[in-house]
PDB file of N, CA and C in Angstrom:
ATOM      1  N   UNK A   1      25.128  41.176  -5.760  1.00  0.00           N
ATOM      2  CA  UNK A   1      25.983  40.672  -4.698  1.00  0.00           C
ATOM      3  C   UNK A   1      25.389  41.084  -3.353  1.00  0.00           C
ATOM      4  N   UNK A   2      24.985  39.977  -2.661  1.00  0.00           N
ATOM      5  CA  UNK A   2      24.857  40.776  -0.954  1.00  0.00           C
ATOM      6  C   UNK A   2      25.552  40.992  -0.485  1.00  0.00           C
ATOM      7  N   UNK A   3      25.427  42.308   0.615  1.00  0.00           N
ATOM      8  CA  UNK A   3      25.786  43.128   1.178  1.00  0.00           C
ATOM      9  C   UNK A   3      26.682  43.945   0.355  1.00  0.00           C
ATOM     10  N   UNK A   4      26.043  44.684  -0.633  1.00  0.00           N
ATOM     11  CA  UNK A   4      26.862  46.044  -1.422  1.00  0.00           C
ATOM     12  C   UNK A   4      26.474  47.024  -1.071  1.00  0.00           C
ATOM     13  N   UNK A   5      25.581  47.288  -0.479  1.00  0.00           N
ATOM     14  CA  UNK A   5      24.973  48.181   0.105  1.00  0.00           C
ATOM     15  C   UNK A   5      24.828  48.679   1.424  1.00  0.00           C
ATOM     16  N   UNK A   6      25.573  47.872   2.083  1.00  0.00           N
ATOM     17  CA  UNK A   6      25.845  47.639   3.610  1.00  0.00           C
ATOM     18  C   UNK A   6      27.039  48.470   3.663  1.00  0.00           C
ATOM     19  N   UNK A   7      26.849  48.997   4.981  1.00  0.00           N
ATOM     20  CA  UNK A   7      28.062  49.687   5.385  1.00  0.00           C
ATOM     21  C   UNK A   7      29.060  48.466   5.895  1.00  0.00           C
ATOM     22  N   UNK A   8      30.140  49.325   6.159  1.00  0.00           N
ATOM     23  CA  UNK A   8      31.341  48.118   6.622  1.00  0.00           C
ATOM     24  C   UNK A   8      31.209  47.594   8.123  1.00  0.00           C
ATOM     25  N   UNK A   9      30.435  48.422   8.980  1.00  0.00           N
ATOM     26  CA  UNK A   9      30.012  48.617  10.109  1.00  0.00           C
ATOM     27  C   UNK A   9      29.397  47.013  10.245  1.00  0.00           C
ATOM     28  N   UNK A  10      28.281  47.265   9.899  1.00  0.00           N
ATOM     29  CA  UNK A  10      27.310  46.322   9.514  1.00  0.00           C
ATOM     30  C   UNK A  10      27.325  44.940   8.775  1.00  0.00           C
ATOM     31  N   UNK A  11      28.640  45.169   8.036  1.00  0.00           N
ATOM     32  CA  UNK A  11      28.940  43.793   7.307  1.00  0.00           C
ATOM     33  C   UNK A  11      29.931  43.146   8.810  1.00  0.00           C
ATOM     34  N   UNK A  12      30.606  44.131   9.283  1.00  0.00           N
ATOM     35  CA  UNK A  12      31.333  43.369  10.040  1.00  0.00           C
ATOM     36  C   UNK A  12      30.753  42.567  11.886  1.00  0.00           C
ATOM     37  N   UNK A  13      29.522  43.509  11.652  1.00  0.00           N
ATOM     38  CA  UNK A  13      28.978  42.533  12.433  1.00  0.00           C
ATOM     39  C   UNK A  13      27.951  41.482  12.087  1.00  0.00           C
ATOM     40  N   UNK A  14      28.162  41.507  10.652  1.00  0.00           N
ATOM     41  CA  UNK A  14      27.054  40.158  10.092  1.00  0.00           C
ATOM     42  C   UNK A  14      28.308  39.226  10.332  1.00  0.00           C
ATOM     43  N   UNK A  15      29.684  39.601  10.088  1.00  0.00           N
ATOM     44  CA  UNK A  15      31.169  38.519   9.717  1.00  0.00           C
ATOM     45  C   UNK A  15      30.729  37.648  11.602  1.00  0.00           C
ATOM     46  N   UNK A  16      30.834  38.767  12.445  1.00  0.00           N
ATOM     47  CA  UNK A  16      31.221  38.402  13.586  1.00  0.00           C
ATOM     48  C   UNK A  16      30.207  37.633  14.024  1.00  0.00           C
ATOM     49  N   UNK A  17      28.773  38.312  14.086  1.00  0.00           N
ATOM     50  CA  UNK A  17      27.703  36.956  14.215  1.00  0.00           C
ATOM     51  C   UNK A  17      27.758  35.491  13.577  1.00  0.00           C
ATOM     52  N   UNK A  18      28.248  35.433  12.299  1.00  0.00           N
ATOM     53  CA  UNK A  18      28.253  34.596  11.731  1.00  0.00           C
ATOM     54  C   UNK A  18      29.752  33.177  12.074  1.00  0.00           C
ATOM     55  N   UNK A  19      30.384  33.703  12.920  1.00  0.00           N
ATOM     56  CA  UNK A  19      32.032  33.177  13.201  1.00  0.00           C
ATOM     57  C   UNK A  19      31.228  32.699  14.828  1.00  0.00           C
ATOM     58  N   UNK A  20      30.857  33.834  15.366  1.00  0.00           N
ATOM     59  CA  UNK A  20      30.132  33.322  16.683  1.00  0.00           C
ATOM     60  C   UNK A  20      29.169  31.963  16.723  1.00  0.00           C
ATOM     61  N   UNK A  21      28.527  32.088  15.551  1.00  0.00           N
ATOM     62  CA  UNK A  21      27.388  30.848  15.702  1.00  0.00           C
ATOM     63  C   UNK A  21      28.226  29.383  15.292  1.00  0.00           C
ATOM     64  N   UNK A  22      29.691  29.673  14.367  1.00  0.00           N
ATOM     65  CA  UNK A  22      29.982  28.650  13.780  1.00  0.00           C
ATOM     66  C   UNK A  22      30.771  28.117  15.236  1.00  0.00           C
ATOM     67  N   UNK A  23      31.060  28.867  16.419  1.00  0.00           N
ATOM     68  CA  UNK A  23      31.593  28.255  17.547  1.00  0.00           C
ATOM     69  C   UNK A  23      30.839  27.301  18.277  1.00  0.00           C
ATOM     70  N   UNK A  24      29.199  27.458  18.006  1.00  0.00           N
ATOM     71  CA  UNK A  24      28.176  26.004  18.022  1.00  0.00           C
ATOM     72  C   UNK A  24      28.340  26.017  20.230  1.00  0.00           C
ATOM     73  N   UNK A  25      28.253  27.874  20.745  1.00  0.00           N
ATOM     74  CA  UNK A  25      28.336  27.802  22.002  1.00  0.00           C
ATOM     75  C   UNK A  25      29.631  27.618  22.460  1.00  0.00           C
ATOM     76  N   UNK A  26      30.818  27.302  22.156  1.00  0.00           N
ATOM     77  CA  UNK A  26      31.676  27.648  22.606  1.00  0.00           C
ATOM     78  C   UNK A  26      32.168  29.193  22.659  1.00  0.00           C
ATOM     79  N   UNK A  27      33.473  29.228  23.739  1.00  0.00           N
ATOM     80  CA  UNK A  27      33.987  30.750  24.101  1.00  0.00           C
ATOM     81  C   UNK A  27      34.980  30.920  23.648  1.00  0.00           C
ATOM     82  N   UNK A  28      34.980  32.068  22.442  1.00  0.00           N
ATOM     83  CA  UNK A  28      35.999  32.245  21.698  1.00  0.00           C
ATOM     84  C   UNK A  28      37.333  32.295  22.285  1.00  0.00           C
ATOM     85  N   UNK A  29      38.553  32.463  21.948  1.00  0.00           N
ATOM     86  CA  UNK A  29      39.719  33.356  22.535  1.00  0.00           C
ATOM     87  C   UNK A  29      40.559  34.073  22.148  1.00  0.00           C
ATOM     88  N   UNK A  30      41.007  35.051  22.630  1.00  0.00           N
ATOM     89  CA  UNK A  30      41.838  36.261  22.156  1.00  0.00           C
ATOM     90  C   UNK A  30      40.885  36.855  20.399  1.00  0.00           C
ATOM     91  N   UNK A  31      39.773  36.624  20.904  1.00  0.00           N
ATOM     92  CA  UNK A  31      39.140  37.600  19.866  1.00  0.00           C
ATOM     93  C   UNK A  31      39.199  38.953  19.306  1.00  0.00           C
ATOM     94  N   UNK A  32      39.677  39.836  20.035  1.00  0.00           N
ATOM     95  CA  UNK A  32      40.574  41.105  19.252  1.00  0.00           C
ATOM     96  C   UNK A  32      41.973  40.944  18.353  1.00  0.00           C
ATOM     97  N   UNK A  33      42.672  39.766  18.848  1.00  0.00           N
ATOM     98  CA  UNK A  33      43.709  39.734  18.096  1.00  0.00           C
ATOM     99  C   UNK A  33      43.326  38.959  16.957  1.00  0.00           C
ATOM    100  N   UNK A  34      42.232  37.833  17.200  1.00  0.00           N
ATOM    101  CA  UNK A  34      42.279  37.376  15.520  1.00  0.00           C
ATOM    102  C   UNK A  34      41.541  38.450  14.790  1.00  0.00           C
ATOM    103  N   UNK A  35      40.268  39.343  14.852  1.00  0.00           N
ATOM    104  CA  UNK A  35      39.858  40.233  14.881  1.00  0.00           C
ATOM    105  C   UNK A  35      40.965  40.917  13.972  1.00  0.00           C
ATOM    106  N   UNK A  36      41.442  41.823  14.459  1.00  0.00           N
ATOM    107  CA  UNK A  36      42.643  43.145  14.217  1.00  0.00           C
ATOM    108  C   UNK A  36      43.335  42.242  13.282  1.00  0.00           C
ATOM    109  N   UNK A  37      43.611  40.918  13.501  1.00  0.00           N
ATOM    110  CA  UNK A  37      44.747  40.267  12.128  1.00  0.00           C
ATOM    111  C   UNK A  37      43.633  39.745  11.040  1.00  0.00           C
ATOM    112  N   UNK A  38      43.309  39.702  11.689  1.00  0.00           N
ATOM    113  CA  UNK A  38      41.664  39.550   9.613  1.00  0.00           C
ATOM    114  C   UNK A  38      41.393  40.605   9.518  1.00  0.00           C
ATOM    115  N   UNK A  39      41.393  41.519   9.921  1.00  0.00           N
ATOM    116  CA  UNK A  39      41.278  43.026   9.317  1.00  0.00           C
ATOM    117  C   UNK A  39      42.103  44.335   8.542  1.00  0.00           C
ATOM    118  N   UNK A  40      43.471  43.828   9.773  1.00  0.00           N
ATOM    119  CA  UNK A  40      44.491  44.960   8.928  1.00  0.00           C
ATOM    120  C   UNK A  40      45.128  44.251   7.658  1.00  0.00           C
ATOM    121  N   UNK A  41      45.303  42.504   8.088  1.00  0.00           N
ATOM    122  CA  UNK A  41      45.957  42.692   6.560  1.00  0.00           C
ATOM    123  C   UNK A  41      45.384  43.238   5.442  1.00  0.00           C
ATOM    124  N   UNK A  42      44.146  42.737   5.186  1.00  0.00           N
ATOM    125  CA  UNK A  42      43.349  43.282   3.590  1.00  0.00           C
ATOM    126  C   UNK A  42      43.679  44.640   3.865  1.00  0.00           C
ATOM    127  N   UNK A  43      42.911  45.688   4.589  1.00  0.00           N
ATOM    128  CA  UNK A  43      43.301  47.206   4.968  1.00  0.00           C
ATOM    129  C   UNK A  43      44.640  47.398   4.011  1.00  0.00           C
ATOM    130  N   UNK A  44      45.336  47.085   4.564  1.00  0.00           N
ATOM    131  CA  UNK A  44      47.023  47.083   4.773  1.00  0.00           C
ATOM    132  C   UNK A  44      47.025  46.998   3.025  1.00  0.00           C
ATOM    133  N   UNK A  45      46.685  45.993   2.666  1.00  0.00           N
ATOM    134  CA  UNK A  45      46.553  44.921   1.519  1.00  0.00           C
ATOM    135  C   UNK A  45      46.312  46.122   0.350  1.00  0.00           C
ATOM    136  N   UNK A  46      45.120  46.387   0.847  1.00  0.00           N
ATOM    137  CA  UNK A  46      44.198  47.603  -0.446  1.00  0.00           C
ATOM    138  C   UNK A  46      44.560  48.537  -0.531  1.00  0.00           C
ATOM    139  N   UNK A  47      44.853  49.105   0.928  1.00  0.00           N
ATOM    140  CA  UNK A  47      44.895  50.519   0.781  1.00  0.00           C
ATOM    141  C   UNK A  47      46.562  50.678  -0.211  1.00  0.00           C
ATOM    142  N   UNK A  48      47.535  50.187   0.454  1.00  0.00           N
ATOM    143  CA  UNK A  48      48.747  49.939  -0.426  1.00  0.00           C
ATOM    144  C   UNK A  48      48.877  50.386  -1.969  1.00  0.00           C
ATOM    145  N   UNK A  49      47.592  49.081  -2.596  1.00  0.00           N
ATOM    146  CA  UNK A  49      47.282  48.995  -4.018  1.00  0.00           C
ATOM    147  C   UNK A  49      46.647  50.075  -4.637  1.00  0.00           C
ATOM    148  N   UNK A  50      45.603  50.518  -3.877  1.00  0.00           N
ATOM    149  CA  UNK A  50      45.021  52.141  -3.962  1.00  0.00           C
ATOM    150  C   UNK A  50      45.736  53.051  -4.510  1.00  0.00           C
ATOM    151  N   UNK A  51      47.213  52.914  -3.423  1.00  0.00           N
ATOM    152  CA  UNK A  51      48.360  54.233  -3.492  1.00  0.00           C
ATOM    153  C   UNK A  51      49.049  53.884  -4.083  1.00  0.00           C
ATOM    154  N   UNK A  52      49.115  52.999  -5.095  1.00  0.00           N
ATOM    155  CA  UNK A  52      49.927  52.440  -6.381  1.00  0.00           C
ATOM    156  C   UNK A  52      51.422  51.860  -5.436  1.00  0.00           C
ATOM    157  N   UNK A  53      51.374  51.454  -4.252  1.00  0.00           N
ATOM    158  CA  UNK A  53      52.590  51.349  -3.606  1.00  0.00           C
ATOM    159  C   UNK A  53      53.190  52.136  -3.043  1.00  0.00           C
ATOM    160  N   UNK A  54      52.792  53.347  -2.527  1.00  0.00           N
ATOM    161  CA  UNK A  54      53.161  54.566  -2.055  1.00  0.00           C
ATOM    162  C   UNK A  54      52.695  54.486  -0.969  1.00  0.00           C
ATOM    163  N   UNK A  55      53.895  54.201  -0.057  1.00  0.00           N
ATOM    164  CA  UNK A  55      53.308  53.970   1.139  1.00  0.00           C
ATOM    165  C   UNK A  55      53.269  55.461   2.256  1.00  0.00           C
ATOM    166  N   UNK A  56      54.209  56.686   1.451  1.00  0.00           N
ATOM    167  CA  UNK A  56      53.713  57.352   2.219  1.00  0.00           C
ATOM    168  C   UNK A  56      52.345  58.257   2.222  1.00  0.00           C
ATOM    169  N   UNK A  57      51.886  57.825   1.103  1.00  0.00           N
ATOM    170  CA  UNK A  57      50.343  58.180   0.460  1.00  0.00           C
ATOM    171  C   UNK A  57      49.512  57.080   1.374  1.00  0.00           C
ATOM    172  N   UNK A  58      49.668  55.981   1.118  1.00  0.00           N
ATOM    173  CA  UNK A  58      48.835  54.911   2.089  1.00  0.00           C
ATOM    174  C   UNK A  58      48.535  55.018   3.673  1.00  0.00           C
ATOM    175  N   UNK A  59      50.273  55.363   3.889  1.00  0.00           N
ATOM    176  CA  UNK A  59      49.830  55.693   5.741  1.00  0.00           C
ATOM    177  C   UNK A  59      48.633  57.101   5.650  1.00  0.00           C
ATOM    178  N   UNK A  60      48.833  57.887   4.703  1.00  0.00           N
ATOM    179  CA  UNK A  60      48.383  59.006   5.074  1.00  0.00           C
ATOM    180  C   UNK A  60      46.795  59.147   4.929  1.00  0.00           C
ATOM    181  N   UNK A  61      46.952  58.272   3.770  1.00  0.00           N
ATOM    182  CA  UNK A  61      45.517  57.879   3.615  1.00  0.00           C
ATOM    183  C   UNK A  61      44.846  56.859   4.943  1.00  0.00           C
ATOM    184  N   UNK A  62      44.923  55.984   5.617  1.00  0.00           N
ATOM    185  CA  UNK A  62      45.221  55.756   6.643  1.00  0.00           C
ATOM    186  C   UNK A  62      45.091  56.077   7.756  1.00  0.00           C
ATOM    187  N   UNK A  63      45.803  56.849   7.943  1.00  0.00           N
ATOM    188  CA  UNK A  63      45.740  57.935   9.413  1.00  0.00           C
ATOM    189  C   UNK A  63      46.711  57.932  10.148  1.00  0.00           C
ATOM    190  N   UNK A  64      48.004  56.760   9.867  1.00  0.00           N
ATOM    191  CA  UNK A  64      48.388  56.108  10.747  1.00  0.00           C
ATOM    192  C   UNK A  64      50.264  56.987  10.036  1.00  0.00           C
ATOM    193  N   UNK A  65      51.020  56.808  11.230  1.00  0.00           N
ATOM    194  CA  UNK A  65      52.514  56.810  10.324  1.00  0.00           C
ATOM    195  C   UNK A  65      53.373  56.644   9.496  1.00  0.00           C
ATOM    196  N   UNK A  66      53.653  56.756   9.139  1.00  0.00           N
ATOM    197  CA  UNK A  66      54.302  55.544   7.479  1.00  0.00           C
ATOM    198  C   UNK A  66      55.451  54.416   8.129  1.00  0.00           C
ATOM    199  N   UNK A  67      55.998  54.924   9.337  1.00  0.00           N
ATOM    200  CA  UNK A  67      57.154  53.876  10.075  1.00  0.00           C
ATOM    201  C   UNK A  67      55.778  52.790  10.989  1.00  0.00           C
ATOM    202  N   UNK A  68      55.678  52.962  11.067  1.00  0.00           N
ATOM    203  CA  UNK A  68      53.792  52.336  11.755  1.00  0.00           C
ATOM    204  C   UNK A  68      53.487  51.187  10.629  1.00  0.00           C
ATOM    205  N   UNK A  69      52.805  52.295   9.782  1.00  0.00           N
ATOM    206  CA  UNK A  69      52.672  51.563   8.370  1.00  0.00           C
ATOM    207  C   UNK A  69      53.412  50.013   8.054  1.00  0.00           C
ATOM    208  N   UNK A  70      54.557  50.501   7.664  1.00  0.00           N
ATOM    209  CA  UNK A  70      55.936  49.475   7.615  1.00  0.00           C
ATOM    210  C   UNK A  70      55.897  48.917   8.353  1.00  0.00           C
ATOM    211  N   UNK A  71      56.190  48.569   9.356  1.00  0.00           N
ATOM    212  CA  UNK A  71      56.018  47.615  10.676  1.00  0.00           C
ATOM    213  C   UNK A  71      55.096  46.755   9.971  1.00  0.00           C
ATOM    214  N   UNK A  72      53.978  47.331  10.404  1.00  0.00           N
ATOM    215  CA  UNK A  72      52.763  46.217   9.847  1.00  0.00           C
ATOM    216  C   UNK A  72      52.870  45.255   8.576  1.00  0.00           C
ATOM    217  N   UNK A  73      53.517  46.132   7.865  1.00  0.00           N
ATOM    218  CA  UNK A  73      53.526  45.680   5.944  1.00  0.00           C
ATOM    219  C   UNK A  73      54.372  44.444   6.511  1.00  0.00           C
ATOM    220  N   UNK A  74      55.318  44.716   7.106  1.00  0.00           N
ATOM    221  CA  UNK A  74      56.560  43.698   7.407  1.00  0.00           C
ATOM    222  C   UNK A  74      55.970  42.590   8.254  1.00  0.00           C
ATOM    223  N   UNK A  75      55.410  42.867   9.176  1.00  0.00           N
ATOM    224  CA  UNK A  75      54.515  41.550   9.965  1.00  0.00           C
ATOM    225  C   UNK A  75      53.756  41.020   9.365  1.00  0.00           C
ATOM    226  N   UNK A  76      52.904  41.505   8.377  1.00  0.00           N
ATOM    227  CA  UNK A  76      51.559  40.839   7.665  1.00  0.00           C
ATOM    228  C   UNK A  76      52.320  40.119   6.378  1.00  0.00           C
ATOM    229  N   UNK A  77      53.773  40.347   6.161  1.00  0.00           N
ATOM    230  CA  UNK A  77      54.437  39.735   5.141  1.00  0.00           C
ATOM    231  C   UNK A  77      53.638  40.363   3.612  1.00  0.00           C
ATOM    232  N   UNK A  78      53.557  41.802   3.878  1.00  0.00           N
ATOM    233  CA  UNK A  78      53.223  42.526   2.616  1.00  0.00           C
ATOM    234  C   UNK A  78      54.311  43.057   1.816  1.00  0.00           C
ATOM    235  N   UNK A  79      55.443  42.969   2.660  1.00  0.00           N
ATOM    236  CA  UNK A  79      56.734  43.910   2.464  1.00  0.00           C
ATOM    237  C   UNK A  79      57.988  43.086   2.832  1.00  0.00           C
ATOM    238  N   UNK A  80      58.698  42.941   1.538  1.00  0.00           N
ATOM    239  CA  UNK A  80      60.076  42.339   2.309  1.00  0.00           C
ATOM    240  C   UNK A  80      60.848  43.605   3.816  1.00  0.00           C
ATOM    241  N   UNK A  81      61.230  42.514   4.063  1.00  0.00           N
ATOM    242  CA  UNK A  81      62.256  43.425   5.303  1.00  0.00           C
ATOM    243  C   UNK A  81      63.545  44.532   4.933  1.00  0.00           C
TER     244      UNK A  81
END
């Protein structure tokens, strides 16, 4: 499989070069927010599944709060309300 060996660093700027060229010269917009929303869901997504659903294992794993956490789960529609 390519890029297994790649850091995430590095894959994610092969993703971003590769989204840039498909703009064919046009100027993207609000590129951090689509950015940050193709990113945290999977994050959000895995790490979750990781912690068997334990989300206060997930935030922690994470870094982030577990009320933080939630929020997100609930916006990305990972989590009923």
């Amino acid at each position: 499989m390519a890029g297994k060996n790649q850091s995430l660093s590095a894959l994610t700027d092969d993703a971003l070069r590769g989204y840039l060229e498909t703009l064919n010269g046009h100027r993207p917009a609000d590129l951090y927010k689509l950015v940050m929303g193709e990113v945290e869901r999977p994050l959000f997504r895995t790490i979750l599944d990781y912690a068997g659903g334990n989300q206060s294992e997930a935030a922690e794993i994470l870094g982030i709060n577990r009320g933080t956490l939630r929020k997100k789960l609930i916006a990305y529609k990972l989590l009923d309300a």
